[in-house]
PDB file of N, CA and C in Angstrom:
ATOM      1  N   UNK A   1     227.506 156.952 -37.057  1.00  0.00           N
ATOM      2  CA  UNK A   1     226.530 157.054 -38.114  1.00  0.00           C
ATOM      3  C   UNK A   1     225.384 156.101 -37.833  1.00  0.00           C
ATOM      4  N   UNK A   2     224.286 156.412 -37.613  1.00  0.00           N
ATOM      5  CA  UNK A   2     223.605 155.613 -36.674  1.00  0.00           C
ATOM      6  C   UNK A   2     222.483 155.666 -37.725  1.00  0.00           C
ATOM      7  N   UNK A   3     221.734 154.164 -38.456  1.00  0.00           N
ATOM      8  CA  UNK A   3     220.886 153.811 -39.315  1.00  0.00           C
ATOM      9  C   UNK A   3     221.482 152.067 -39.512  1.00  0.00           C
ATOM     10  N   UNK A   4     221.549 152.099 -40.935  1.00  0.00           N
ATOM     11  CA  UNK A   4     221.978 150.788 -41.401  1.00  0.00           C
ATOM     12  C   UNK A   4     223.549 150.291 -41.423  1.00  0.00           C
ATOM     13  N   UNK A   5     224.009 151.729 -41.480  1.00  0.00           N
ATOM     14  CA  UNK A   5     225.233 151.595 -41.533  1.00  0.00           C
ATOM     15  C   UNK A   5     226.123 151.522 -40.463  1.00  0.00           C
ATOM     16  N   UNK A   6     227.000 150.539 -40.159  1.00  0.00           N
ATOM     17  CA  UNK A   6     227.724 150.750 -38.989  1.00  0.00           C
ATOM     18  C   UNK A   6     228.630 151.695 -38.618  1.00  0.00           C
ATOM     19  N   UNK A   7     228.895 152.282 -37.672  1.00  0.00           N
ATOM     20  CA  UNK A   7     230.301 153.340 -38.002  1.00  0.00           C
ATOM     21  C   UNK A   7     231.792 152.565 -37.999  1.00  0.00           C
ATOM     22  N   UNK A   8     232.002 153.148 -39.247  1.00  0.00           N
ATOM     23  CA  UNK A   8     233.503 152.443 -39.514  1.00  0.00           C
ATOM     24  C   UNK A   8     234.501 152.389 -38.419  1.00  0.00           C
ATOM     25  N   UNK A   9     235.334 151.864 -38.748  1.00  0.00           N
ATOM     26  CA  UNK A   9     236.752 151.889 -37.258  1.00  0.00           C
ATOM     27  C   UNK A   9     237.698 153.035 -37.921  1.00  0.00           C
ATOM     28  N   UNK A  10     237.565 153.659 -39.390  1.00  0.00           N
ATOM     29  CA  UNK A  10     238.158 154.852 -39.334  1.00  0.00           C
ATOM     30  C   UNK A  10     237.557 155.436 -40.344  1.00  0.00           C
ATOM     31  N   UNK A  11     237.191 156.622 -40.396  1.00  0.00           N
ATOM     32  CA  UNK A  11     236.982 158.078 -40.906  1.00  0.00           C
ATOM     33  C   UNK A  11     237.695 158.890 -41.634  1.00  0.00           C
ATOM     34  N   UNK A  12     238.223 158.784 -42.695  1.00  0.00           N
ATOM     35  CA  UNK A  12     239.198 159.733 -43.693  1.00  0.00           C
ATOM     36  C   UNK A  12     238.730 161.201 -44.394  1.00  0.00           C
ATOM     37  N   UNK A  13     238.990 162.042 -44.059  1.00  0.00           N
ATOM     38  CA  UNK A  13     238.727 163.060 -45.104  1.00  0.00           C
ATOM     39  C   UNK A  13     239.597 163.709 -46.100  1.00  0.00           C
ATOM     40  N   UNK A  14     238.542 163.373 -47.504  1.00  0.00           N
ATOM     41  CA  UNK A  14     240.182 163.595 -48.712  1.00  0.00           C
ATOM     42  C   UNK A  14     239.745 164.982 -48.360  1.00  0.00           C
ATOM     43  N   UNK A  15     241.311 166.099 -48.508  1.00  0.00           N
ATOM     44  CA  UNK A  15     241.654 167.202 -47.766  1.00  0.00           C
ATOM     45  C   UNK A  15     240.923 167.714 -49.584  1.00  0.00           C
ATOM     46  N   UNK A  16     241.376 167.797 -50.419  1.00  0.00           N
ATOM     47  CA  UNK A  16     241.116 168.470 -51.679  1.00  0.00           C
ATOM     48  C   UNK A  16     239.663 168.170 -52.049  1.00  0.00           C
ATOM     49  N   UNK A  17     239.100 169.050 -52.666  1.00  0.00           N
ATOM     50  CA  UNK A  17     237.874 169.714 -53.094  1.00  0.00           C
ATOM     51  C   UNK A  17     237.883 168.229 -54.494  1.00  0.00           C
ATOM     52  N   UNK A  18     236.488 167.748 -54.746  1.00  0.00           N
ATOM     53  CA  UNK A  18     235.864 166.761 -55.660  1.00  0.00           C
ATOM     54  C   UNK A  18     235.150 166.971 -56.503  1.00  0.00           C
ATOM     55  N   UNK A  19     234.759 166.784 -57.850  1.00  0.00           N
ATOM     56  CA  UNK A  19     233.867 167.093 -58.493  1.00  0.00           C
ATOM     57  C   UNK A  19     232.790 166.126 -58.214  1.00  0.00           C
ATOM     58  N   UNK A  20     231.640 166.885 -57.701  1.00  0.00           N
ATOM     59  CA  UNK A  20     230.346 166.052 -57.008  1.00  0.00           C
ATOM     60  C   UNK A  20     229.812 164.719 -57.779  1.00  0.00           C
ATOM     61  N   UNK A  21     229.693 165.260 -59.215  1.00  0.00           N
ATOM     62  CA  UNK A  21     229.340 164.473 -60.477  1.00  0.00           C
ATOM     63  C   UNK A  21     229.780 162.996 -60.389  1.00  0.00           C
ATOM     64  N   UNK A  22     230.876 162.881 -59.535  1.00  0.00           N
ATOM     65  CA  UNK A  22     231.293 161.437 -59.557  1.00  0.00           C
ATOM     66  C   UNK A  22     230.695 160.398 -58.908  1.00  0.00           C
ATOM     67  N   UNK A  23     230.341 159.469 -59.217  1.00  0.00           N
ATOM     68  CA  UNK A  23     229.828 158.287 -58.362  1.00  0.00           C
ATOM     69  C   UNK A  23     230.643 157.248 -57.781  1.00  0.00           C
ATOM     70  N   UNK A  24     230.094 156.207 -57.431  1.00  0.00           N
ATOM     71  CA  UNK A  24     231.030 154.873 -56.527  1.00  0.00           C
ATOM     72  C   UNK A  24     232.295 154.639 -57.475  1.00  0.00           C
ATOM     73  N   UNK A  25     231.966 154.596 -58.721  1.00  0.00           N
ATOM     74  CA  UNK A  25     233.177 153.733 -59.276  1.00  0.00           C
ATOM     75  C   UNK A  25     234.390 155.419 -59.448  1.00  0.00           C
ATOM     76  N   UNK A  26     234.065 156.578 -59.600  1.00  0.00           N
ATOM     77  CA  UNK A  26     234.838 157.481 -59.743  1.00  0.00           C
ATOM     78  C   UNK A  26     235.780 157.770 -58.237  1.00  0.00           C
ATOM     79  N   UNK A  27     234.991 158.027 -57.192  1.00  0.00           N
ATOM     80  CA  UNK A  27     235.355 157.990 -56.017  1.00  0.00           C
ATOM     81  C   UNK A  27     236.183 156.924 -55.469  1.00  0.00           C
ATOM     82  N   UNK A  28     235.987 155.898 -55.837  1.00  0.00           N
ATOM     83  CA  UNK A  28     237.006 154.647 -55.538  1.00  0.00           C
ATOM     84  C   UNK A  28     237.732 154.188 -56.372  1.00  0.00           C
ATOM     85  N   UNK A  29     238.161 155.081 -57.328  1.00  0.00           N
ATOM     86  CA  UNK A  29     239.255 155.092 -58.254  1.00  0.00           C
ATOM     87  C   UNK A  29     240.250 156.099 -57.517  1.00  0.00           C
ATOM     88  N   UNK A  30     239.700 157.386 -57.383  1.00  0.00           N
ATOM     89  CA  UNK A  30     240.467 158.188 -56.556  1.00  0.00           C
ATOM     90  C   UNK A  30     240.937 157.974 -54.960  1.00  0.00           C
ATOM     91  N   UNK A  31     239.962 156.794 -53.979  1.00  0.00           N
ATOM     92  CA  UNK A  31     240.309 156.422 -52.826  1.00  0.00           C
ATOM     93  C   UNK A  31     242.067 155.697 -53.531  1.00  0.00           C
ATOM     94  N   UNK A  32     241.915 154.736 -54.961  1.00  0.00           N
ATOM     95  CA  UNK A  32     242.853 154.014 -54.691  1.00  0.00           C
ATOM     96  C   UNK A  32     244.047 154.904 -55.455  1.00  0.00           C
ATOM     97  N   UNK A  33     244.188 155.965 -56.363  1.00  0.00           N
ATOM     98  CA  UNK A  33     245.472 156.329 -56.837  1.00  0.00           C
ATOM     99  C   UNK A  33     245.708 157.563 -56.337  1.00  0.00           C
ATOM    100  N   UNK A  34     244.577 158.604 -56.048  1.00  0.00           N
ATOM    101  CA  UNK A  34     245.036 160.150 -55.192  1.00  0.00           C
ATOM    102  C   UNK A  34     244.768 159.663 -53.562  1.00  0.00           C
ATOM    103  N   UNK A  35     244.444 159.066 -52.917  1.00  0.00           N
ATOM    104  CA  UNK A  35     244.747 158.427 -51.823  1.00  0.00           C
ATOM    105  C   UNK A  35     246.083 157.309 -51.159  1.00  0.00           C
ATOM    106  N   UNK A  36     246.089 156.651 -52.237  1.00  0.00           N
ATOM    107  CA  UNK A  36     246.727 155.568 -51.654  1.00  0.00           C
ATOM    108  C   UNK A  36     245.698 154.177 -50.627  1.00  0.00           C
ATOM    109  N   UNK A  37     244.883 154.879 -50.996  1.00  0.00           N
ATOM    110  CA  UNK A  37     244.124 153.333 -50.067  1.00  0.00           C
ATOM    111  C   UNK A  37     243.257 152.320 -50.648  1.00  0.00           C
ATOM    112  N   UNK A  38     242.665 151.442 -50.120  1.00  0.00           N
ATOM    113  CA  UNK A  38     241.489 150.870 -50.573  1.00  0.00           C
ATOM    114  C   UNK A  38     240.649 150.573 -50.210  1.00  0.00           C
ATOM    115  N   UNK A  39     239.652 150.990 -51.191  1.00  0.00           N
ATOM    116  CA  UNK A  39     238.186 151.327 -50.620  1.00  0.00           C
ATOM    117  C   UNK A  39     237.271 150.164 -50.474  1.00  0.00           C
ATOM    118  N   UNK A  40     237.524 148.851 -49.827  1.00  0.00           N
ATOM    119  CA  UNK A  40     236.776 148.103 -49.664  1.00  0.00           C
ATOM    120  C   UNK A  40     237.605 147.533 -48.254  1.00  0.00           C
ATOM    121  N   UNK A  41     238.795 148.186 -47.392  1.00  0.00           N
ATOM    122  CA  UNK A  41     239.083 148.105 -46.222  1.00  0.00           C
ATOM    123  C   UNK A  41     238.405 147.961 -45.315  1.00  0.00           C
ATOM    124  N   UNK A  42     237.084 148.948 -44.798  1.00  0.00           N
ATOM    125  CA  UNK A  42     236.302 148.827 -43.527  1.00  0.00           C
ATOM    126  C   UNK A  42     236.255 150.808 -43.592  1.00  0.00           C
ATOM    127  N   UNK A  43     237.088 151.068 -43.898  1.00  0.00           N
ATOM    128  CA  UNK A  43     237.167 153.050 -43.450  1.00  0.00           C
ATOM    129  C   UNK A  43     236.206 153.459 -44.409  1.00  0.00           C
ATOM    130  N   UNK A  44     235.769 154.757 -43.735  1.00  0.00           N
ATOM    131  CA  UNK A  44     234.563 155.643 -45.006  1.00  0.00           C
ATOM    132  C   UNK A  44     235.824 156.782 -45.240  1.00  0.00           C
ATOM    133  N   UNK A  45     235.522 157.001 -46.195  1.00  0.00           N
ATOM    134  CA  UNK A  45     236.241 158.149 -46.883  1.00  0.00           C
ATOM    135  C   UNK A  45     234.995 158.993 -47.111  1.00  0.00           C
ATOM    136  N   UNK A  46     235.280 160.677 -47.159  1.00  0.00           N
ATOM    137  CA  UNK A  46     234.706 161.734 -47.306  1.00  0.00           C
ATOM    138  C   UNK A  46     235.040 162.789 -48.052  1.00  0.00           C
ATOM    139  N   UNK A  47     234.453 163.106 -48.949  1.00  0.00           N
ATOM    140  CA  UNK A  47     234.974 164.315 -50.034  1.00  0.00           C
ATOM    141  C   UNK A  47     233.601 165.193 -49.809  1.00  0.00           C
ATOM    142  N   UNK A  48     234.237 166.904 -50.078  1.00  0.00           N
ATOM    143  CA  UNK A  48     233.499 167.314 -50.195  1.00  0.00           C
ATOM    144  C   UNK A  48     233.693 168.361 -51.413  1.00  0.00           C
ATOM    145  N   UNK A  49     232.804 169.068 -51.727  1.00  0.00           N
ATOM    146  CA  UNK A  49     232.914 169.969 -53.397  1.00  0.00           C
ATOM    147  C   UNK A  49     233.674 171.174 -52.706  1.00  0.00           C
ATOM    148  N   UNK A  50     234.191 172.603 -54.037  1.00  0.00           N
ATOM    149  CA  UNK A  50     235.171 173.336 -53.621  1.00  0.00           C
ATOM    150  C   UNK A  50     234.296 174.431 -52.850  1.00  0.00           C
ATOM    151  N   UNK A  51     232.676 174.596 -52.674  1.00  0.00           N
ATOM    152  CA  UNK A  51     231.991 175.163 -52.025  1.00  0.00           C
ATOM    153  C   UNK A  51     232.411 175.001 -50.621  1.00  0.00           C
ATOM    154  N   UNK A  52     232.072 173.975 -50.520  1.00  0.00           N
ATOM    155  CA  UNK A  52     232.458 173.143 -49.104  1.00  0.00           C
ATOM    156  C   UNK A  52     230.933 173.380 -48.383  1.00  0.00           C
ATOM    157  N   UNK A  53     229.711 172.814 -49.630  1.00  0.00           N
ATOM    158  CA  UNK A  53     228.236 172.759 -49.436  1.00  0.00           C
ATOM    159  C   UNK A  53     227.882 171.698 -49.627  1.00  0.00           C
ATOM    160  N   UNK A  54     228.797 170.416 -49.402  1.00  0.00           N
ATOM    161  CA  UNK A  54     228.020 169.148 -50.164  1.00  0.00           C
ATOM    162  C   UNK A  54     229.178 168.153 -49.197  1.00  0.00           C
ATOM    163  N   UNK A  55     228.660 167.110 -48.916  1.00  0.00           N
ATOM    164  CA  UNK A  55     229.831 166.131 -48.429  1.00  0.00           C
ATOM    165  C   UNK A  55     229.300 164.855 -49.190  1.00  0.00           C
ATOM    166  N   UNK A  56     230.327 164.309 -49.944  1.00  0.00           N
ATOM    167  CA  UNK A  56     229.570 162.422 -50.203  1.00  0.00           C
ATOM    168  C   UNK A  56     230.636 161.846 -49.280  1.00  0.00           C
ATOM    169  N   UNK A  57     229.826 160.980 -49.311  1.00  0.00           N
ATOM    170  CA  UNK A  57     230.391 159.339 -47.971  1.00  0.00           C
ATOM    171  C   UNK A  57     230.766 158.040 -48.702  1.00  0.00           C
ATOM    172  N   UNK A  58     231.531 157.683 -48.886  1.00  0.00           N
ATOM    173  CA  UNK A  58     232.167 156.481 -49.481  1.00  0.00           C
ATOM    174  C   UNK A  58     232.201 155.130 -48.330  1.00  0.00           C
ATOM    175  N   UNK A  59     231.681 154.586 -48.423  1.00  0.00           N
ATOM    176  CA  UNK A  59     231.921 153.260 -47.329  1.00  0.00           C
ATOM    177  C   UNK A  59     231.597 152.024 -47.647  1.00  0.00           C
ATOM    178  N   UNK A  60     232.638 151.119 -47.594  1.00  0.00           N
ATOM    179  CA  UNK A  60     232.254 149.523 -47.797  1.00  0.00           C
ATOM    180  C   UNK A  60     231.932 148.538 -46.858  1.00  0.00           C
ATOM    181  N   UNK A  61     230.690 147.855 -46.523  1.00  0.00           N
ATOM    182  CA  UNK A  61     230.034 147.059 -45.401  1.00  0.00           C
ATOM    183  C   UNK A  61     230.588 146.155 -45.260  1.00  0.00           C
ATOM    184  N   UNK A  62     231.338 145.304 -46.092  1.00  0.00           N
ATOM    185  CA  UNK A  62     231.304 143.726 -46.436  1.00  0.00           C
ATOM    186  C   UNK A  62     230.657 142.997 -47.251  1.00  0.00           C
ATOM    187  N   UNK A  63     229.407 143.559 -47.756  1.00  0.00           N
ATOM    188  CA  UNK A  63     228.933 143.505 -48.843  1.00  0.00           C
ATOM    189  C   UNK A  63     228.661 144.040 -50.534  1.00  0.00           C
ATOM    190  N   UNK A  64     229.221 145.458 -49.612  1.00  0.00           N
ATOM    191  CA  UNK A  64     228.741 146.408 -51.308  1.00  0.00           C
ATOM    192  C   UNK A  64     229.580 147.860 -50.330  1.00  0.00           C
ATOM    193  N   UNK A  65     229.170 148.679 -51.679  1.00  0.00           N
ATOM    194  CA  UNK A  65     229.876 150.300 -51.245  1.00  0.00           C
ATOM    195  C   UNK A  65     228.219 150.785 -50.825  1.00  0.00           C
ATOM    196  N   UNK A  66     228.428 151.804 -50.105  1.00  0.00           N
ATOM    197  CA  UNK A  66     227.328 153.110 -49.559  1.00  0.00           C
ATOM    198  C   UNK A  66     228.103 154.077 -50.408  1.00  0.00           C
ATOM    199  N   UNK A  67     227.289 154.649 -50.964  1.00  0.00           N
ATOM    200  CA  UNK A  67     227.475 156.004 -51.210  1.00  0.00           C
ATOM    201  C   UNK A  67     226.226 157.551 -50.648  1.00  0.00           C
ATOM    202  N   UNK A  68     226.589 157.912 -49.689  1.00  0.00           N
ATOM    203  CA  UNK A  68     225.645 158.794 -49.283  1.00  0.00           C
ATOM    204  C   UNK A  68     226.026 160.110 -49.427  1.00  0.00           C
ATOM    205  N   UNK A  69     225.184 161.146 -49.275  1.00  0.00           N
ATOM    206  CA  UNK A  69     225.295 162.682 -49.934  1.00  0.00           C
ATOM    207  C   UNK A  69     224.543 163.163 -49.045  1.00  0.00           C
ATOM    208  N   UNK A  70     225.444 164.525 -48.522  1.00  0.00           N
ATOM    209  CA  UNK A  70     224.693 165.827 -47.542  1.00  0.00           C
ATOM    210  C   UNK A  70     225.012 166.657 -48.048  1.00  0.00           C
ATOM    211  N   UNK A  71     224.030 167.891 -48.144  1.00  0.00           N
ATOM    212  CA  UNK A  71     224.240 169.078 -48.378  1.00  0.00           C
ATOM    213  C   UNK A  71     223.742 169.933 -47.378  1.00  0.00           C
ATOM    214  N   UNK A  72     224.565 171.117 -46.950  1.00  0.00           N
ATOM    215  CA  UNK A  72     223.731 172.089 -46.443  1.00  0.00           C
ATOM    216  C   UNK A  72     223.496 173.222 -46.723  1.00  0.00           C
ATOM    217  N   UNK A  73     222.296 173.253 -46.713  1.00  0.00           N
ATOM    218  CA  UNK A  73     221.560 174.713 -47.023  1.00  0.00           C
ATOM    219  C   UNK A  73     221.904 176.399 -46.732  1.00  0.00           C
ATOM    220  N   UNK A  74     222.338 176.267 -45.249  1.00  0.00           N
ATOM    221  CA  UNK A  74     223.491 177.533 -45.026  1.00  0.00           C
ATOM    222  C   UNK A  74     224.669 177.225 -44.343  1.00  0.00           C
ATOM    223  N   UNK A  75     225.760 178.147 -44.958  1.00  0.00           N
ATOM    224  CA  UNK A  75     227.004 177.701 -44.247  1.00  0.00           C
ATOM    225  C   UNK A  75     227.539 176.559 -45.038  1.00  0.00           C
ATOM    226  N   UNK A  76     228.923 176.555 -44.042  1.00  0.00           N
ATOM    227  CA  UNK A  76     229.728 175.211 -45.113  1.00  0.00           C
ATOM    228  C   UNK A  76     230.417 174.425 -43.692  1.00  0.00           C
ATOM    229  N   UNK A  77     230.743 173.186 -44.331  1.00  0.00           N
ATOM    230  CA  UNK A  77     231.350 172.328 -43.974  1.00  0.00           C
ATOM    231  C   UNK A  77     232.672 172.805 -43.634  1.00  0.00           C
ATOM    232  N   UNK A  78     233.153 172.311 -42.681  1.00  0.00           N
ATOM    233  CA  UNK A  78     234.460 173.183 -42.209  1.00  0.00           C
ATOM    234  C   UNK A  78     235.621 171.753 -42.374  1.00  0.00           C
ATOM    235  N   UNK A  79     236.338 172.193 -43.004  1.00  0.00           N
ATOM    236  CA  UNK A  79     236.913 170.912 -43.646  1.00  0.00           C
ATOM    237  C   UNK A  79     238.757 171.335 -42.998  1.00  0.00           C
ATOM    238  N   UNK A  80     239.177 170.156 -42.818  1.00  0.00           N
ATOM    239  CA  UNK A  80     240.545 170.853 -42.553  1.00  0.00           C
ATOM    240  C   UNK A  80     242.116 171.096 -43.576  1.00  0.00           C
ATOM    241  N   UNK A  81     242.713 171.898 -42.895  1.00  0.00           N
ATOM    242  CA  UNK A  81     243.311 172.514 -43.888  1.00  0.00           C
ATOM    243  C   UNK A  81     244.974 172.057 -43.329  1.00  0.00           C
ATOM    244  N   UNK A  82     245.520 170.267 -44.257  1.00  0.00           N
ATOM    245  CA  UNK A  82     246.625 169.740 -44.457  1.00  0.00           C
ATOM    246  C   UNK A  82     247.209 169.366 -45.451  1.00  0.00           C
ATOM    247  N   UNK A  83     248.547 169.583 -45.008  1.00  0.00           N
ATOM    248  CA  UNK A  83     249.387 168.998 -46.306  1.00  0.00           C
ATOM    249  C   UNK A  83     249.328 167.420 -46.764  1.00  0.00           C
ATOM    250  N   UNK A  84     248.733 166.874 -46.355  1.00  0.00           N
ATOM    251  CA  UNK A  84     248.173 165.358 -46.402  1.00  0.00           C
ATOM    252  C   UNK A  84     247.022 165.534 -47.953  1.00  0.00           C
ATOM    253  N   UNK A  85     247.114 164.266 -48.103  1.00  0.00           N
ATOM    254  CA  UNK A  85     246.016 163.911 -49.113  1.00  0.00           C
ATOM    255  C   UNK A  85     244.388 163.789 -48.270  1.00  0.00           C
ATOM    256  N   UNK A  86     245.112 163.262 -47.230  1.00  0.00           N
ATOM    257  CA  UNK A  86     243.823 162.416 -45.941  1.00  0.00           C
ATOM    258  C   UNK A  86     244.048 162.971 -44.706  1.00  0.00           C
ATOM    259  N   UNK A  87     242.611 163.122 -44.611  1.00  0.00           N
ATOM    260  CA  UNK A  87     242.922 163.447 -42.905  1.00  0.00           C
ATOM    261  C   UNK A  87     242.332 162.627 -42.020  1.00  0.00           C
ATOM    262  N   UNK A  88     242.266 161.989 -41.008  1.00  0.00           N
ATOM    263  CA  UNK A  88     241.825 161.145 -40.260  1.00  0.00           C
ATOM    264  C   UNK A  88     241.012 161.939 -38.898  1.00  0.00           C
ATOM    265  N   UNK A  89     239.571 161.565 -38.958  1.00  0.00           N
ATOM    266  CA  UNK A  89     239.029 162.143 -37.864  1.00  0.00           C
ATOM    267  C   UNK A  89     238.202 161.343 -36.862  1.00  0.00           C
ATOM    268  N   UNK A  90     238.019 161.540 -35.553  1.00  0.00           N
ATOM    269  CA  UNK A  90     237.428 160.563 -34.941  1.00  0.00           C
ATOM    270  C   UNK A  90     235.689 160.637 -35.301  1.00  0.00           C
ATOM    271  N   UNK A  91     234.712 159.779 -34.602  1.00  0.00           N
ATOM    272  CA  UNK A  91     233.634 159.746 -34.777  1.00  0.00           C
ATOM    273  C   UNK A  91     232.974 160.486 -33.811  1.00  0.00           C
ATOM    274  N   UNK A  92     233.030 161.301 -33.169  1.00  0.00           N
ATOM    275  CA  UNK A  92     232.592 162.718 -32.618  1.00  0.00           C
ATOM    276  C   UNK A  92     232.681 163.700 -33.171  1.00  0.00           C
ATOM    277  N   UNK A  93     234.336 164.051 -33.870  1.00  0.00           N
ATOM    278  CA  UNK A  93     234.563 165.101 -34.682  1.00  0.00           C
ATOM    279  C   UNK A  93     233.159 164.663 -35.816  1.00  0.00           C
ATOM    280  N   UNK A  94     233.131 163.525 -36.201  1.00  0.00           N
ATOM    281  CA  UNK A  94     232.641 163.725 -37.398  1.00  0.00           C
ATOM    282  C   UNK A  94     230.968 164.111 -37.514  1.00  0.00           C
ATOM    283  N   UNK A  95     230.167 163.693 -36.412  1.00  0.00           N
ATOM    284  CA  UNK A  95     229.333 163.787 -35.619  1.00  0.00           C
ATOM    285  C   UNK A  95     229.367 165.702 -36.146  1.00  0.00           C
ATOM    286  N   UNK A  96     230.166 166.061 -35.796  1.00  0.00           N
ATOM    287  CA  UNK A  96     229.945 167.734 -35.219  1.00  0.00           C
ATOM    288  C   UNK A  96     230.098 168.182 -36.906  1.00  0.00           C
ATOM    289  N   UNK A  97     230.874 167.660 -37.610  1.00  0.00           N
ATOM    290  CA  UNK A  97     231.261 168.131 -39.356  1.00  0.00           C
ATOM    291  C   UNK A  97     229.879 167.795 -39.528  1.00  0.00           C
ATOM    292  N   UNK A  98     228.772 166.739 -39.422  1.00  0.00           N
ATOM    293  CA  UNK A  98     228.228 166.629 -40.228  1.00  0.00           C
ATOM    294  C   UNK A  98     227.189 167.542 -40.041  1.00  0.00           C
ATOM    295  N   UNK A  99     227.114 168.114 -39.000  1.00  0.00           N
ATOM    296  CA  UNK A  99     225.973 168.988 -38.439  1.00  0.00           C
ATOM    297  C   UNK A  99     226.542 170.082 -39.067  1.00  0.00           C
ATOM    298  N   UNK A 100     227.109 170.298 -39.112  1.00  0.00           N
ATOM    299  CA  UNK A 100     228.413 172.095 -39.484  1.00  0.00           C
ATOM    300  C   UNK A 100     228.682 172.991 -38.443  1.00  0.00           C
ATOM    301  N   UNK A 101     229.115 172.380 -38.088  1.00  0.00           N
ATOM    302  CA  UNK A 101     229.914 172.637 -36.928  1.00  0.00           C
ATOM    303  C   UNK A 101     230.968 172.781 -36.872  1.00  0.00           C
ATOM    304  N   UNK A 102     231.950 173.596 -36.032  1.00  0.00           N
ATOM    305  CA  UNK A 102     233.098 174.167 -36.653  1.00  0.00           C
ATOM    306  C   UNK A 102     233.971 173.053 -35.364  1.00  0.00           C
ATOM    307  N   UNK A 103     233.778 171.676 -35.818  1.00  0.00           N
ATOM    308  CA  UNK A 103     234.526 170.271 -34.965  1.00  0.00           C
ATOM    309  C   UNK A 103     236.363 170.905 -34.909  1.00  0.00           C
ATOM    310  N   UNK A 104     236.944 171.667 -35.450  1.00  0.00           N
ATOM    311  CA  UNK A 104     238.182 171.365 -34.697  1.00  0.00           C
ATOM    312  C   UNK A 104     237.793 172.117 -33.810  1.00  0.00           C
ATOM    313  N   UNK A 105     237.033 173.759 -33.192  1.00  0.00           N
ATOM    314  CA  UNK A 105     237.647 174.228 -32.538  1.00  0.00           C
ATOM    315  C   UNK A 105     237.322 173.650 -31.292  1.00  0.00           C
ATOM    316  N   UNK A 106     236.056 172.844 -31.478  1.00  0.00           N
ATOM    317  CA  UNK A 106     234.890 172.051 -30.207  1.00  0.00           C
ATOM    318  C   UNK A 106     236.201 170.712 -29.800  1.00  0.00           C
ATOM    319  N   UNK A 107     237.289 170.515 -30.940  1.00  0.00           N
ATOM    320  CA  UNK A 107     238.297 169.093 -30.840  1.00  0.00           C
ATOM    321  C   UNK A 107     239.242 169.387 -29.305  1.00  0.00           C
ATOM    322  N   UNK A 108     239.029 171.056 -28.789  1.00  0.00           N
ATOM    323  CA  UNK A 108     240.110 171.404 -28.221  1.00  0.00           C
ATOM    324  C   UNK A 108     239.499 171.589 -26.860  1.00  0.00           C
ATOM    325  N   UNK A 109     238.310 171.163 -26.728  1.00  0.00           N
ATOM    326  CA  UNK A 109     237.697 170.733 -25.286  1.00  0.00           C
ATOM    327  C   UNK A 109     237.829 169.489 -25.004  1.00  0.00           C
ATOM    328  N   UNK A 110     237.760 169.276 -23.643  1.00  0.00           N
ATOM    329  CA  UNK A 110     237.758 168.107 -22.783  1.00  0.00           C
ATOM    330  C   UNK A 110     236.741 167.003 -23.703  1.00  0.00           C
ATOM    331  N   UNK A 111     237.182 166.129 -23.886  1.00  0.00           N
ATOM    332  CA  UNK A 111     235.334 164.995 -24.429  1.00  0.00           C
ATOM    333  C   UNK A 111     234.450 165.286 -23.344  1.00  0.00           C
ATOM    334  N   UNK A 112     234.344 164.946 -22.161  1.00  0.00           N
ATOM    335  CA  UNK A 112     233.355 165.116 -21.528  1.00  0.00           C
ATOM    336  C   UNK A 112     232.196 165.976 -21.684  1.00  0.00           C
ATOM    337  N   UNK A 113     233.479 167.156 -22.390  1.00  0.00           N
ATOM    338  CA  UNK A 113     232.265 168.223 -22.707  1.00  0.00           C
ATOM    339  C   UNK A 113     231.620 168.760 -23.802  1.00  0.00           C
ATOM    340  N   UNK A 114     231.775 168.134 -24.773  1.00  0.00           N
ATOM    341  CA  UNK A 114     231.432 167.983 -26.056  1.00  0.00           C
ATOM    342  C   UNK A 114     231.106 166.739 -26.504  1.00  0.00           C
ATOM    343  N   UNK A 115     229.361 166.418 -26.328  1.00  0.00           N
ATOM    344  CA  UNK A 115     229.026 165.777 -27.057  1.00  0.00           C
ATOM    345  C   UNK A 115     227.606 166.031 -28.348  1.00  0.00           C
ATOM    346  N   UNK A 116     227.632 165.279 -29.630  1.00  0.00           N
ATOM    347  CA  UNK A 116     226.922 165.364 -30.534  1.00  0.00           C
ATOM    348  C   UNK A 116     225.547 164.928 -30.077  1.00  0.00           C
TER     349      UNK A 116
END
């Protein structure tokens, strides 16, 4: 994630659909009781709505939370489909989600040959 923000050392995606409406303090209520984690660790967590047209970004610096928001205009976010609460993805995959890009099936090439 390349700006102000550093890229975290891990990447979570909550697997279930969010109501967008929520902000920092809603989202990190749910990182800590429908997750199990906590949201001031170092990891970004990622939800996206049941469209699967919107992604928010949850992340804590060391100083404060980020909360950032993408939407895209056509097409959807290709989100994956586990029996987990969380899914854990690397920072290439996520690279390719955020573009909309369909990152697992690009997950099943060599790295060399897939880059964002």
């Amino acid at each position: 994630m390349p700006g102000l923000i550093e890229t975290p050392a891990q990447i979570w995606l909550a697997v279930a659909p969010v109501d967008m409406r929520k902000g920092i303090d809603g989202l990190s209520a749910l990182v800590q009781q429908a997750l199990g984690s906590v949201p001031c660790a170092g990891a970004a967590f990622v939800f996206r709505n049941r469209a699967g047209t919107r992604l928010k970004l949850l992340l804590w610096d060391g100083n404060g939370v980020w909360l950032c928001q993408r939407r895209l205009h056509r097409g959807h976010f290709i989100w994956p489909q586990h029996e987990e609460a969380v899914f854990l993805v690397t920072e290439a995959q996520w690279r390719w989600l955020v573009a909309g890009v369909d990152w697992q099936r690009l997950s099943a090439l060599p790295s060399a040959d897939w880059q964002p």
